[in-house]
Protein backbone atom coordinates (compact mmCIF):
# COMPACT_ATOMS: atom_id res chain seq x y z
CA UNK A 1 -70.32 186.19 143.90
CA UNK A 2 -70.52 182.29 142.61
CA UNK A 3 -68.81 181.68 146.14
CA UNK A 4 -71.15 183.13 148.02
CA UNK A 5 -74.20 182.33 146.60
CA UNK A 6 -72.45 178.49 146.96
CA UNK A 7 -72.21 179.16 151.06
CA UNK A 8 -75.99 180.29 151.36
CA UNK A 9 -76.93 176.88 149.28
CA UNK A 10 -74.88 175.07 151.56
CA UNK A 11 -75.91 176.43 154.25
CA UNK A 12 -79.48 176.21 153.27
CA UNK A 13 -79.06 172.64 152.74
CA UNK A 14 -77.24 171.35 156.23
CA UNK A 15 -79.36 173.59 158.00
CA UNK A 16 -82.72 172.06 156.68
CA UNK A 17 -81.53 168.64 156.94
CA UNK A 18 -81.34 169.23 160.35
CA UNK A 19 -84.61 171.16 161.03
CA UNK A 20 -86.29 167.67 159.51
CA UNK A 21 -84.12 165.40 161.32
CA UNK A 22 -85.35 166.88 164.33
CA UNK A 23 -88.97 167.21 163.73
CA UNK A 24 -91.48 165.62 166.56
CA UNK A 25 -92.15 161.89 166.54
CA UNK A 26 -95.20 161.30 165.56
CA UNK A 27 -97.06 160.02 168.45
CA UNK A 28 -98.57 156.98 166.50
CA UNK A 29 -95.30 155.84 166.81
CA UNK A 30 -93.54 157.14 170.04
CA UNK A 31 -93.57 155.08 173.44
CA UNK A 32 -96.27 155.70 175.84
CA UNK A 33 -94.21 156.78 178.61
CA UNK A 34 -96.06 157.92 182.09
CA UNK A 35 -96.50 161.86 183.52
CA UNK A 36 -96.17 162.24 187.13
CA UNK A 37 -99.18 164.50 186.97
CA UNK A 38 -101.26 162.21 184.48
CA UNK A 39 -102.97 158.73 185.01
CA UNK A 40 -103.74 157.45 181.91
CA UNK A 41 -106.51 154.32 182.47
CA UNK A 42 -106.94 151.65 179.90
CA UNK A 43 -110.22 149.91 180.32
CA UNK A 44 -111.16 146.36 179.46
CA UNK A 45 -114.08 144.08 178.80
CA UNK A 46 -112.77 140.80 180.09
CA UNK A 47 -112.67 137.92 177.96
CA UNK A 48 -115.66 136.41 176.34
CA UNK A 49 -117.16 133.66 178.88
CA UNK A 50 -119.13 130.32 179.21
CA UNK A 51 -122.04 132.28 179.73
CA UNK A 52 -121.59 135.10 177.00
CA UNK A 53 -121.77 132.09 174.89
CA UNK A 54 -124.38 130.70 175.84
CA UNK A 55 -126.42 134.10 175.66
CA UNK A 56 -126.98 134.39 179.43
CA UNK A 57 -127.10 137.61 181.75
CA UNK A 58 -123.78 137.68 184.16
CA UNK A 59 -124.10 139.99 186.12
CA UNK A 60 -122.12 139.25 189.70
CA UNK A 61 -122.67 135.67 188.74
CA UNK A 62 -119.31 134.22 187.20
CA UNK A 63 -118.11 132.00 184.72
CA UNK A 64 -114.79 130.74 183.45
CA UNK A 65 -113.18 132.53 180.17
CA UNK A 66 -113.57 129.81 177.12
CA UNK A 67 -110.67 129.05 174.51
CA UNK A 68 -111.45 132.31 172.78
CA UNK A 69 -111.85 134.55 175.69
CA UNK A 70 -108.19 132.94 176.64
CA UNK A 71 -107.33 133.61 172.95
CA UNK A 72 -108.71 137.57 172.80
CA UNK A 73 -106.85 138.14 176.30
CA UNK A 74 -103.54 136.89 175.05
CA UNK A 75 -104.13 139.01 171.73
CA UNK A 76 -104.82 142.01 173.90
CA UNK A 77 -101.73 141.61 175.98
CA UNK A 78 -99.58 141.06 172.83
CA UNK A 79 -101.34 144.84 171.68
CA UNK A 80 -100.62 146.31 174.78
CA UNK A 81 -96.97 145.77 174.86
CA UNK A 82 -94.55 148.85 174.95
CA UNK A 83 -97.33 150.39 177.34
CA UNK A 84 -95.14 150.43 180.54
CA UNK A 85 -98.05 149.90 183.75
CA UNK A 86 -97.92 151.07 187.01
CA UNK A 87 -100.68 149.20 188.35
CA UNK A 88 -103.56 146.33 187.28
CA UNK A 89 -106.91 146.58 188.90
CA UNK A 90 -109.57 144.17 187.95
CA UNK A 91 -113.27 143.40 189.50
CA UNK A 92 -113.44 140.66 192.25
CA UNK A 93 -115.16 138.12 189.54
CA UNK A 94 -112.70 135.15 188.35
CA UNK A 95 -113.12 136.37 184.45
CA UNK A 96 -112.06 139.97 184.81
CA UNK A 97 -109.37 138.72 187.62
CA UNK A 98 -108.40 135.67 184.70
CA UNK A 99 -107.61 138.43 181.87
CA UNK A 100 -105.97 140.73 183.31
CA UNK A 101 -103.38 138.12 184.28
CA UNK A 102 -103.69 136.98 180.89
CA UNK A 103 -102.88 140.01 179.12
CA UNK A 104 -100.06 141.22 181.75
CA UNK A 105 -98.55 138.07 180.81
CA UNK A 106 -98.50 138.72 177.37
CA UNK A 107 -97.37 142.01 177.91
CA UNK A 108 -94.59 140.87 179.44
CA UNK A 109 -94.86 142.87 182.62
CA UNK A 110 -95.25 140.92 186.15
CA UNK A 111 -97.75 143.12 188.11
CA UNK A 112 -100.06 142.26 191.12
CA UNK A 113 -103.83 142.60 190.30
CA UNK A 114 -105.36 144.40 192.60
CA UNK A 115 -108.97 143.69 193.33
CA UNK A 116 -111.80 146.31 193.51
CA UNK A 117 -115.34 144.68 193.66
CA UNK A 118 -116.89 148.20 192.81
CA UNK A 119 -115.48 146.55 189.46
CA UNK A 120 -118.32 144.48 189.40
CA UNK A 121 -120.71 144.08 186.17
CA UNK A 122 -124.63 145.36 186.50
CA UNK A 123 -126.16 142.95 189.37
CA UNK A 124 -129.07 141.72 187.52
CA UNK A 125 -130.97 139.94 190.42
CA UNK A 126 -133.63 137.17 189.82
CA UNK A 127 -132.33 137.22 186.24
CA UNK A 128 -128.53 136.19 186.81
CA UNK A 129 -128.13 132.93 184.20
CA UNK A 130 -131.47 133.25 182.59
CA UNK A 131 -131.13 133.75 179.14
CA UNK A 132 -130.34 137.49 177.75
CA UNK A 133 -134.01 137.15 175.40
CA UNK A 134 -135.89 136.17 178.42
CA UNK A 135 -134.55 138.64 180.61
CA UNK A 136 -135.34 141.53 178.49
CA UNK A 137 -138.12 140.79 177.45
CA UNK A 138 -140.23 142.54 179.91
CA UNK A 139 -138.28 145.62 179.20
CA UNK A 140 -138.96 145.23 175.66
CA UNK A 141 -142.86 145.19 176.52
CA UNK A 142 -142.59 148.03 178.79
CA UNK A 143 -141.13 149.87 176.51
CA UNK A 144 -143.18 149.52 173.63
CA UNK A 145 -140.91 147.33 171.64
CA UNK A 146 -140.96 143.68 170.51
CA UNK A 147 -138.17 141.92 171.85
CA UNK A 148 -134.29 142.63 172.86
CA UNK A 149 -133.46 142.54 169.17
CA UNK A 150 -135.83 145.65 168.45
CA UNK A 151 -134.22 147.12 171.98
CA UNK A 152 -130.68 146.83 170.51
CA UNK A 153 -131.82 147.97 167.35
CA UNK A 154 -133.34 151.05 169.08
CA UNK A 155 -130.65 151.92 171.14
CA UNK A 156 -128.21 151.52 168.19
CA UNK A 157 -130.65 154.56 166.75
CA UNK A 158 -130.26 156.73 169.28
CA UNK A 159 -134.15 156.04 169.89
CA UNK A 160 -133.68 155.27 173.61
CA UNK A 161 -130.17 154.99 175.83
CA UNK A 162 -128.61 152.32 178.11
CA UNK A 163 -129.40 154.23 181.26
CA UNK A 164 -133.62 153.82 180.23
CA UNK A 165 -132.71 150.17 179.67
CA UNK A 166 -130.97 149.41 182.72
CA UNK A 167 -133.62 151.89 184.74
CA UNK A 168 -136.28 149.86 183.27
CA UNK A 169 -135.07 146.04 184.20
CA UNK A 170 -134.60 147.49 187.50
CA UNK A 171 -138.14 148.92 187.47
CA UNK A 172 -139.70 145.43 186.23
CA UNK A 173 -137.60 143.46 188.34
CA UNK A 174 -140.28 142.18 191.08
CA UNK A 175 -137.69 141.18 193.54
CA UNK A 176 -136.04 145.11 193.43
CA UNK A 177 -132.67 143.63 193.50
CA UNK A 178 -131.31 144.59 190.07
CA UNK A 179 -129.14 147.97 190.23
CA UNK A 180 -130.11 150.42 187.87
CA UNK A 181 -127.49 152.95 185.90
CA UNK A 182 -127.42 155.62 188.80
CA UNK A 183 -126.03 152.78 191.22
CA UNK A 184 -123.46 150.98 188.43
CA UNK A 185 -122.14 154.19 187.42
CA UNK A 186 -121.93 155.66 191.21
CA UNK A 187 -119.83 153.32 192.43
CA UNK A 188 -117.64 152.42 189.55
CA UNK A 189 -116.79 156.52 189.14
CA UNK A 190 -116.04 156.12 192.89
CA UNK A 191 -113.81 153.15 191.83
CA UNK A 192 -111.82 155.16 189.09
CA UNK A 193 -111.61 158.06 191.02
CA UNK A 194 -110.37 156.31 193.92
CA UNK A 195 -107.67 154.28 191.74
CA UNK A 196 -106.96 158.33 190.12
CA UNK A 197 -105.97 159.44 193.44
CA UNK A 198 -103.95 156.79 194.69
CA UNK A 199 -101.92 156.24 191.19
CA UNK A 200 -100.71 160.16 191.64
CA UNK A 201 -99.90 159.60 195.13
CA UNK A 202 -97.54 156.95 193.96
CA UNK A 203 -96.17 159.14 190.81
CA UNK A 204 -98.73 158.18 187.84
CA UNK A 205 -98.89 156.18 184.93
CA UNK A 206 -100.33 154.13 182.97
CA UNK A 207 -102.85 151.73 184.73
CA UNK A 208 -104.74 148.63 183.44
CA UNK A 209 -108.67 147.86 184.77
CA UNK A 210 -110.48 144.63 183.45
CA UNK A 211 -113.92 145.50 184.37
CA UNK A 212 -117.51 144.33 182.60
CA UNK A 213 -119.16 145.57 179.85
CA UNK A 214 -122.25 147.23 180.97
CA UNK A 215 -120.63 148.62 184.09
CA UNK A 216 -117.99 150.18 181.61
CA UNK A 217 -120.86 151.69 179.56
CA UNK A 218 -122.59 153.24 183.31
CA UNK A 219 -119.46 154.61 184.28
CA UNK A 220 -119.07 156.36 180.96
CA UNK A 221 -122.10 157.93 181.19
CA UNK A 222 -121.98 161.66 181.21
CA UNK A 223 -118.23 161.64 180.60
CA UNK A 224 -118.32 160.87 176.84
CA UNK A 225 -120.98 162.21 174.33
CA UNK A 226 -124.34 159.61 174.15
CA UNK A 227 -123.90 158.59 170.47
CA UNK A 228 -120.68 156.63 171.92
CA UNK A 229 -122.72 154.21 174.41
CA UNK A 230 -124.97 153.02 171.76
CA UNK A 231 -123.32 149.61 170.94
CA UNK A 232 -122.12 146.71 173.35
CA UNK A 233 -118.38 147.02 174.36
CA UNK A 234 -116.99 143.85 172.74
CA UNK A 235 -114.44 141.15 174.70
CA UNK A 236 -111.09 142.88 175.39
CA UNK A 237 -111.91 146.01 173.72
CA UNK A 238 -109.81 149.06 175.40
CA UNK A 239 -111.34 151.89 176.58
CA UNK A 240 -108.24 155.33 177.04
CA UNK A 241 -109.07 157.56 179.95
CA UNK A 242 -106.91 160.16 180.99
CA UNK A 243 -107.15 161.92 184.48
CA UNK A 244 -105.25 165.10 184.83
CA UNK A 245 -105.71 168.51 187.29
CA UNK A 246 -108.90 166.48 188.45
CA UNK A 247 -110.76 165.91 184.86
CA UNK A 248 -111.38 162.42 182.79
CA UNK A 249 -111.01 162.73 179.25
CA UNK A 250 -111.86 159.60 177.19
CA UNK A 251 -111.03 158.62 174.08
CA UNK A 252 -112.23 155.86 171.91
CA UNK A 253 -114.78 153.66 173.15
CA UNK A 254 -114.42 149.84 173.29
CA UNK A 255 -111.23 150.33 170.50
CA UNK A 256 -110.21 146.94 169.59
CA UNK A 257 -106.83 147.96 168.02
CA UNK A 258 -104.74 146.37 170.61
CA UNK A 259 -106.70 143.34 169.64
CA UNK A 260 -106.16 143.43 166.01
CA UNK A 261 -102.09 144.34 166.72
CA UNK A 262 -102.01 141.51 169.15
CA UNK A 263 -103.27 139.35 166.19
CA UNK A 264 -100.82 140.10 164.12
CA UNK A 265 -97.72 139.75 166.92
CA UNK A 266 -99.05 136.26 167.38
C-alpha cells in the first residue's frame, strides 16, 4: 500500500513539473516573430523638429530633427529592438525620412526606407510656418471658443473631435488649399492599405512607417474608438496595427513604451 501510494506521489510530482515547465510564454516576454498571413504596422510620429519647437504649423513644409528629436529617434530604435522588420516606409519629408533611419539604426537592422508621399502630414496652406496660436485662431472663433488652448482643452473633453478641427481650418482657410480630415485620412488609408497588400505578397511581417502626427490621427479615424484621438500623438510614439483576412485592428495609440525601454538600453 505505502508503495503505491509512493508511485502516485511521484508520479504526481514529475508529471506536474512538467505540465508548468511547459506552460505558454507569456507574450510580454516572447519575440515578435512575423505570420505569413499577418502584417503587423508600427506607426511613428517622427522626431520632434525645428519647427515643433518653435510652435509652428508643418504641414508639407519641412524642417530638420533637433538634438532631442535625434535623441527620441535613437531611444525609439533602442525600444524597438528584437522586432525583426520586413520593410520601413516613411513620408517623402526629410524628418520622417531622418527617423526612420535613425531608429533602424538603433535597431540594428539595415533596411531601405521606402518613400510614400501619401505619408505626408495635414497640408495646411497659407498657414505652413505661421505660428500654431495664430493659425488656429480663426478656428477657435468659429467655433465659439477662445483660443487653441480652449480648442485643445475641448477636444481633450470629448466636446468637439479632430475631424471638426481640421474641417474647420479648411473651411476658414481663404486660399482653399488646406486639406481637411476626409482628404488626410483618404489617402493615408490608401497608403496603409497599399503597403498591407504588398507586405503579404512578399510573405508578411512586421513593418515600420514614420509618418506625422495629425495625418496619423486622420487615418485612425473610424478604425479606433473617438475617445482615443483626443490628445496629440507625441514625437516617436508607436502606434500597433495589425492587418489580417482584410481587417486593421489597432492597439494603443501614440504608446511611448518603446521610448521609455529605449531610455533605459541607453
Amino acid at each position: 500500500m505505502k508503495n503505491t501510494l509512493w508511485k502516485t506521489l511521484i508520479s504526481f510530482l514529475v508529471f506536474g513539473f512538467i505540465n508548468v515547465q511547459a506552460a505558454p510564454i507569456p507574450a510580454s516576454s516572447a519575440q515578435v516573430t512575423p505570420e505569413k498571413d499577418v502584417v503587423t504596422f508600427y506607426v511613428t510620429r517622427h522626431g520632434k523638429t525645428l519647427f515643433n519647437t518653435a510652435h509652428r504649423a508643418q504641414g508639407w513644409s519641412d524642417t530638420p530633427l533637433t538634438a532631442a528629436g535625434v535623441s527620441v529617434a535613437e531611444d525609439l530604435g533602442r525600444g524597438l529592438k528584437g522586432i525583426p522588420f520586413t520593410a520601413a516606409w516613411s513620408s517623402d519629408s526629410g524628418r520622417a525620412r531622418q527617423t526612420a533611419k535613425i531608429a533602424l539604426t538603433f535597431a540594428g537592422q539595415t533596411l531601405p526606407v521606402t518613400e510614400d508621399e501619401r505619408l505626408r502630414e495635414t497640408f495646411f496652406g497659407p498657414y505652413e510656418g505661421e505660428l500654431d496660436a495664430v493659425m488656429w485662431a480663426p478656428v477657435a472663433k468659429k467655433l465659439g471658443f477662445a483660443d487653441l488652448s480652449a480648442v485643445t482643452q475641448a477636444l481633450s473633453k470629448g466636446q468637439i473631435t479632430l475631424e471638426t478641427m481640421m474641417n474647420t481650418l479648411a473651411a476658414v482657410d481663404p486660399t482653399h488649399t488646406t486639406e481637411n480630415a476626409t482628404q488626410v485620412k483618404t489617402r493615408m488609408q490608401a497608403a496603409l492599405q497599399d503597403i498591407a497588400q504588398k507586405t503579404l505578397a512578399e510573405g508578411g511581417g512586421n513593418v515600420l512607417i514614420v509618418s506625422h502626427g495629425m495625418a496619423i490621427m486622420a487615418m485612425l479615424e473610424g478604425m479606433t474608438p473617438e475617445e482615443n484621438l483626443r490628445a496629440p500623438l507625441q514625437n516617436a510614439s508607436v502606434t500597433v496595427i495589425t492587418y489580417k483576412d482584410g481587417n486593421f485592428t489597432v492597439g494603443k495609440v501614440g504608446d511611448m513604451q518603446f521610448v521609455e525601454k529605449g531610455k533605459l538600453q541607453n
